[in-house]
C-alpha atoms as a PDB file:
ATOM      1  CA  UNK A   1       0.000   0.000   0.000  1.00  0.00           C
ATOM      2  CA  UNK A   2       1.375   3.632   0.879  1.00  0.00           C
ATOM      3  CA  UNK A   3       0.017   6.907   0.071  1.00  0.00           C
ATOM      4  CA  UNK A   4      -0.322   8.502  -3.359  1.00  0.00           C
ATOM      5  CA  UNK A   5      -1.625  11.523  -4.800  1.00  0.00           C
ATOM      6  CA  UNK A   6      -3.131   9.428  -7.547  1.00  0.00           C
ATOM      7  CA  UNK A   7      -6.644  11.183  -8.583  1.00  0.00           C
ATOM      8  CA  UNK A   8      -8.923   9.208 -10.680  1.00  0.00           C
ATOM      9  CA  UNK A   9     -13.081  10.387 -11.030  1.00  0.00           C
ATOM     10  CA  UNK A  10     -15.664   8.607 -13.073  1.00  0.00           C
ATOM     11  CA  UNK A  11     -19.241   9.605 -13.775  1.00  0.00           C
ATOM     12  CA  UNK A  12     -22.100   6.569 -13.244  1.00  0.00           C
ATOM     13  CA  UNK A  13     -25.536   7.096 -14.272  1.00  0.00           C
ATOM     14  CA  UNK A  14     -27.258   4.703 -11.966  1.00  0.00           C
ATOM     15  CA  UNK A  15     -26.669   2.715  -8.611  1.00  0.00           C
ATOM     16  CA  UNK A  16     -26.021  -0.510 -10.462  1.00  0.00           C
ATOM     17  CA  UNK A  17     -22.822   1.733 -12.113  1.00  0.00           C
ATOM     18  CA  UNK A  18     -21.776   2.723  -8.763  1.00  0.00           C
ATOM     19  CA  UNK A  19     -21.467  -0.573  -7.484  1.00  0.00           C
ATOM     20  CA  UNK A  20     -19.975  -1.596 -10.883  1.00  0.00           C
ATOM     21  CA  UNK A  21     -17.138   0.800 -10.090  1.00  0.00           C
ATOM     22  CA  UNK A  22     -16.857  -0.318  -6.605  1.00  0.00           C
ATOM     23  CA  UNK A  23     -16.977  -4.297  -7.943  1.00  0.00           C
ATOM     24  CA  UNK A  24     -13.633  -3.097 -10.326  1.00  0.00           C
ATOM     25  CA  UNK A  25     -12.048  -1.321  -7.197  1.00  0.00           C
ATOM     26  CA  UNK A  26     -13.030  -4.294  -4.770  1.00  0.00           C
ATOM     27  CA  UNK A  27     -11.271  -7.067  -6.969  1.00  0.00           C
ATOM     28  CA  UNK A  28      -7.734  -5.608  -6.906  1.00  0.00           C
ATOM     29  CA  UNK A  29      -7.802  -4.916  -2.844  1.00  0.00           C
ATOM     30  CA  UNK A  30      -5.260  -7.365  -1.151  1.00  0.00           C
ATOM     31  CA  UNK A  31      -6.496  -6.766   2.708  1.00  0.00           C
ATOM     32  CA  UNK A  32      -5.533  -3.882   4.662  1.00  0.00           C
ATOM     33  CA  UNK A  33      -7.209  -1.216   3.093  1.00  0.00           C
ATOM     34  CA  UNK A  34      -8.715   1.587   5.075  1.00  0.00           C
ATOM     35  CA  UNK A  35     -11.633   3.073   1.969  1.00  0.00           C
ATOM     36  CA  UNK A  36     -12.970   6.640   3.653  1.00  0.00           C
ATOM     37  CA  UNK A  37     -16.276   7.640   2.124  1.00  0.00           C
ATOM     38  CA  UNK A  38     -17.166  11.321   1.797  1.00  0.00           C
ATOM     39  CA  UNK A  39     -20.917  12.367   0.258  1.00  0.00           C
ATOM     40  CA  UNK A  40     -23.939  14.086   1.529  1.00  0.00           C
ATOM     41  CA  UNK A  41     -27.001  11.638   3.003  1.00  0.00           C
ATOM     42  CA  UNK A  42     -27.954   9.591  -0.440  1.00  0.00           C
ATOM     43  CA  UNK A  43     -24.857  10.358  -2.319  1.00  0.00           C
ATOM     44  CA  UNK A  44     -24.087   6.553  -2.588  1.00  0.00           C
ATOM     45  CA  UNK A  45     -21.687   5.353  -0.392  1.00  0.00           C
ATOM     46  CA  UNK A  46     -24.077   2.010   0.549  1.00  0.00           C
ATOM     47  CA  UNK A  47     -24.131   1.779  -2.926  1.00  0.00           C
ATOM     48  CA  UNK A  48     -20.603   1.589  -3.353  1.00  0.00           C
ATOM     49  CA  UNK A  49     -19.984  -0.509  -0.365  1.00  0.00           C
ATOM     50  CA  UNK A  50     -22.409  -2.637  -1.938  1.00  0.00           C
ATOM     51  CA  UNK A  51     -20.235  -3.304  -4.871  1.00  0.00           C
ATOM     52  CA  UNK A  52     -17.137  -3.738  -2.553  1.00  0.00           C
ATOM     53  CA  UNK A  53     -19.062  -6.378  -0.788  1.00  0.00           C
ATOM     54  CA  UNK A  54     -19.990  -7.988  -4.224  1.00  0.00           C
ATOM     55  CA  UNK A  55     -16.244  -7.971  -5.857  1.00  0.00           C
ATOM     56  CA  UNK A  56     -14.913  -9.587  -2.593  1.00  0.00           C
ATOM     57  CA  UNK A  57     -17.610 -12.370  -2.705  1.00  0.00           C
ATOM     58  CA  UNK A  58     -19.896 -11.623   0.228  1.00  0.00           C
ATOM     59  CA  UNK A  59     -22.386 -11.140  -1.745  1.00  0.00           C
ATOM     60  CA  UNK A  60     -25.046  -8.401  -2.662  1.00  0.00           C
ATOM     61  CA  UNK A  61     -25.522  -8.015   1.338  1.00  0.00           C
ATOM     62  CA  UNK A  62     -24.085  -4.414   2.067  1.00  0.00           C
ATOM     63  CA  UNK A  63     -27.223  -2.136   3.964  1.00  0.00           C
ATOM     64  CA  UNK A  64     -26.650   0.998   5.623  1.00  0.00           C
ATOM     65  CA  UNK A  65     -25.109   0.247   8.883  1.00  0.00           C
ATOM     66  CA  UNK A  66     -26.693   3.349  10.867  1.00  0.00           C
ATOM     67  CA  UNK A  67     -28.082   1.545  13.942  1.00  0.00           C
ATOM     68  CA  UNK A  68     -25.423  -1.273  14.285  1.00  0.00           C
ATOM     69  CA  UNK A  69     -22.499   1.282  13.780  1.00  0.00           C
ATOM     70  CA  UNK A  70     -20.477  -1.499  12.017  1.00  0.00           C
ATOM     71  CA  UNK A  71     -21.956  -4.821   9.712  1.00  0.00           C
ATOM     72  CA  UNK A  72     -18.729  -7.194   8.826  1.00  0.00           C
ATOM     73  CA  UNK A  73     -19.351  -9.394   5.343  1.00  0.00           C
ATOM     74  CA  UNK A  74     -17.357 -12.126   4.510  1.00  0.00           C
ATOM     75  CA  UNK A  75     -15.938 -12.898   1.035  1.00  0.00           C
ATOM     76  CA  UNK A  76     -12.205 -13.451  -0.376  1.00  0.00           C
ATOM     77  CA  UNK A  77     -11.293 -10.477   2.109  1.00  0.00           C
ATOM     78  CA  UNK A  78     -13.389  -9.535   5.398  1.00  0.00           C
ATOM     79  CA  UNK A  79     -15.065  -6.060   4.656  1.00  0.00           C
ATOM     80  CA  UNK A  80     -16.000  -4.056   7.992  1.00  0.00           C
ATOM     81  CA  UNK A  81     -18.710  -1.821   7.040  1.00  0.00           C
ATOM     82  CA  UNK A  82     -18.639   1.598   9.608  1.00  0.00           C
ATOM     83  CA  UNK A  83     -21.132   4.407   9.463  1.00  0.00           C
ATOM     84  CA  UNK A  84     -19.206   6.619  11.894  1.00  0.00           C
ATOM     85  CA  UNK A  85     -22.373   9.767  11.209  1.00  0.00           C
ATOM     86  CA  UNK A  86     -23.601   9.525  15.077  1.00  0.00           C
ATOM     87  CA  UNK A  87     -19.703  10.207  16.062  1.00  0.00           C
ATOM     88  CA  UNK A  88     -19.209  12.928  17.937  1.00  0.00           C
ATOM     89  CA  UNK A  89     -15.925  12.573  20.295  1.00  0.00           C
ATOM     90  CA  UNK A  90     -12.892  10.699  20.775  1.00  0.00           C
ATOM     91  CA  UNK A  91     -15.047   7.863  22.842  1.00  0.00           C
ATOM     92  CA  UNK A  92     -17.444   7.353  20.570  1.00  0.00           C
ATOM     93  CA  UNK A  93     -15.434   6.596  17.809  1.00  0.00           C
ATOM     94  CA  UNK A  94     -13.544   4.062  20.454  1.00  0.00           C
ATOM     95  CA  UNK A  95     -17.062   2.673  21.842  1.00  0.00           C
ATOM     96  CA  UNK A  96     -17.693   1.251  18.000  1.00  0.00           C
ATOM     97  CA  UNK A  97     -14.009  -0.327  17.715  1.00  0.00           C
ATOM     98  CA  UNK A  98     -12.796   1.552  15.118  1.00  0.00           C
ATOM     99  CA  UNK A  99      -8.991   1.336  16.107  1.00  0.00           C
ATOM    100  CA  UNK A 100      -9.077  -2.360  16.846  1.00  0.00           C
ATOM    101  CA  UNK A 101      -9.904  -3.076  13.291  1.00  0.00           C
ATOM    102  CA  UNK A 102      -7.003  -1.186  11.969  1.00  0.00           C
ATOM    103  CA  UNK A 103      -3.417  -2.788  10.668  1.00  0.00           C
ATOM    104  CA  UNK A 104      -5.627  -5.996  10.265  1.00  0.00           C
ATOM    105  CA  UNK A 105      -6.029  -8.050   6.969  1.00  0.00           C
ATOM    106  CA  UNK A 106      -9.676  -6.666   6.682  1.00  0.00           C
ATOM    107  CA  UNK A 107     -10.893  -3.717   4.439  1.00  0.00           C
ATOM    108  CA  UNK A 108     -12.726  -0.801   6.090  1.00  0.00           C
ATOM    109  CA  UNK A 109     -15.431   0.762   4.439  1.00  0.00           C
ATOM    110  CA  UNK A 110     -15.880   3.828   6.247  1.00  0.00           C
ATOM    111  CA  UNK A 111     -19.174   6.082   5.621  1.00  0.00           C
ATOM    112  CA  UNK A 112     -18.961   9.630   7.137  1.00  0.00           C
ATOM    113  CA  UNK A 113     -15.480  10.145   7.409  1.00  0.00           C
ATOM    114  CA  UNK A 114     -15.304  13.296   8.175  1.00  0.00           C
ATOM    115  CA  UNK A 115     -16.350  12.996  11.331  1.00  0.00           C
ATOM    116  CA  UNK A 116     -13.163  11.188  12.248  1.00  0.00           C
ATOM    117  CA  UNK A 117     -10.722  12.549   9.884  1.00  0.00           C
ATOM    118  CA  UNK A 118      -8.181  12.575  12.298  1.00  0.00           C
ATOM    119  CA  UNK A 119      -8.323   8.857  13.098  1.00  0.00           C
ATOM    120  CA  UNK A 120      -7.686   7.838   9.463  1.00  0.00           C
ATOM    121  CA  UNK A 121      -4.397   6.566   8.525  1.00  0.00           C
ATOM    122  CA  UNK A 122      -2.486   7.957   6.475  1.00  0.00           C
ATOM    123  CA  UNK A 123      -2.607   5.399   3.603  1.00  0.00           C
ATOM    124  CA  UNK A 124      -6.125   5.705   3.647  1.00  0.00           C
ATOM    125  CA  UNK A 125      -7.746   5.303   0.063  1.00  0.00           C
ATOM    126  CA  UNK A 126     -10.662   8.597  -0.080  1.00  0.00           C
ATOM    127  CA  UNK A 127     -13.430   8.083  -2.387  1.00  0.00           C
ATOM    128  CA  UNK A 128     -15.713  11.458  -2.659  1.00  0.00           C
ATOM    129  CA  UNK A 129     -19.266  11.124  -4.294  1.00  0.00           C
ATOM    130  CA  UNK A 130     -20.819  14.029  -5.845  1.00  0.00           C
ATOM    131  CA  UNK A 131     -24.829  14.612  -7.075  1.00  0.00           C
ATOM    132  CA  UNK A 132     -23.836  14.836 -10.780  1.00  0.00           C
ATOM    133  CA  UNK A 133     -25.973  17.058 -13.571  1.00  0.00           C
ATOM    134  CA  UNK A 134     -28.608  14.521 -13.874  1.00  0.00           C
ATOM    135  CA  UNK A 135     -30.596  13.312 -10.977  1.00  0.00           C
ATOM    136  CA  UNK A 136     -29.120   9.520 -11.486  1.00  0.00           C
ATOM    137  CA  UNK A 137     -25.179  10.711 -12.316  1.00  0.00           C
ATOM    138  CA  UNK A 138     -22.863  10.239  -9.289  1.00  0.00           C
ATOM    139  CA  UNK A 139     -19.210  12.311  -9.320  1.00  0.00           C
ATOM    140  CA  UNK A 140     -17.171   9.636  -7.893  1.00  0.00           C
ATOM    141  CA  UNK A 141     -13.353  10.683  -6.632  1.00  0.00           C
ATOM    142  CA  UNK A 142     -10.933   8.128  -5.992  1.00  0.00           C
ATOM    143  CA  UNK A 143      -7.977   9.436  -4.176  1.00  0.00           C
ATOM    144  CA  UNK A 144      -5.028   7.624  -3.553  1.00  0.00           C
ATOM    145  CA  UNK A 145      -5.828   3.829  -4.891  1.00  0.00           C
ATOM    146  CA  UNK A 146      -3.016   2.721  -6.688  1.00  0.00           C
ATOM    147  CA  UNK A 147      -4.339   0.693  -9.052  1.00  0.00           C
ATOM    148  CA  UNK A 148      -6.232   0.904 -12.278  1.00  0.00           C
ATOM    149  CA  UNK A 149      -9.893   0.955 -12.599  1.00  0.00           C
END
């Protein structure tokens, strides 16, 4: 892994493009990877997680994981699904185990990361998603993946 300054954004006209995307991104991960979400309520980050979950073989199983903080789906890799929007302090973001997930073979899908930017390592892969001009078109941002989508 290790941080780049790699920029890549696509345009998808539909969920099912989103988590097309997120199915190309999902099938090069090797465990490890930290994936910080950033989007407005309904941008499509479930979405996207939902093609993550799909490319490493869980299955089309990813939900929003508002009430349970954190849903785990199993596949090739272990994908630990966080919705960190309730977090407000230091021991929240401790209370959902966050930090003991970390520098493990599992991916992290982290929705809301803004709200603990300062708790994401530095390798951390950032994938922005953006309303686009059309009601269905997503703006999707993928910072610092090394790979090819």
């Amino acid at each position: 892994m290790g941080c780049s300054d790699k920029k890549m954004t696509f345009t998808t006209n539909s969920p099912q493009e989103t988590m097309e995307l997120a199915q190309r991104l999902a099938e090069s991960l090797k465990g490890g990877e930290v994936i910080a979400f950033y989007g407005g309520m309904g941008a499509g980050k479930t979405a996207f997680t939902r093609g993550l979950a799909i490319g490493l073989g869980a299955g089309d199983v990813a939900s929003s994981p508002t009430f349970a903080l954190v849903n785990e789906y199993s596949g090739r890799l272990v994908l630990e699904h966080f919705d960190m929007y309730r977090i407000e302090s230091w021991e929240d973001l401790y209370s959902t185990g966050f930090f003991d997930y970390l520098d493990t073979d599992r991916v992290l899908a982290v929705e809301w990361s803004e709200n603990i930017e300062a708790a994401l390592p530095d390798n951390v892969i950032r994938v922005e998603i953006r309303p686009g001009p059309e009601e269905s078109q997503r703006l999707i941002t993928i910072l610092g993946w090394e790979g090819e989508l």
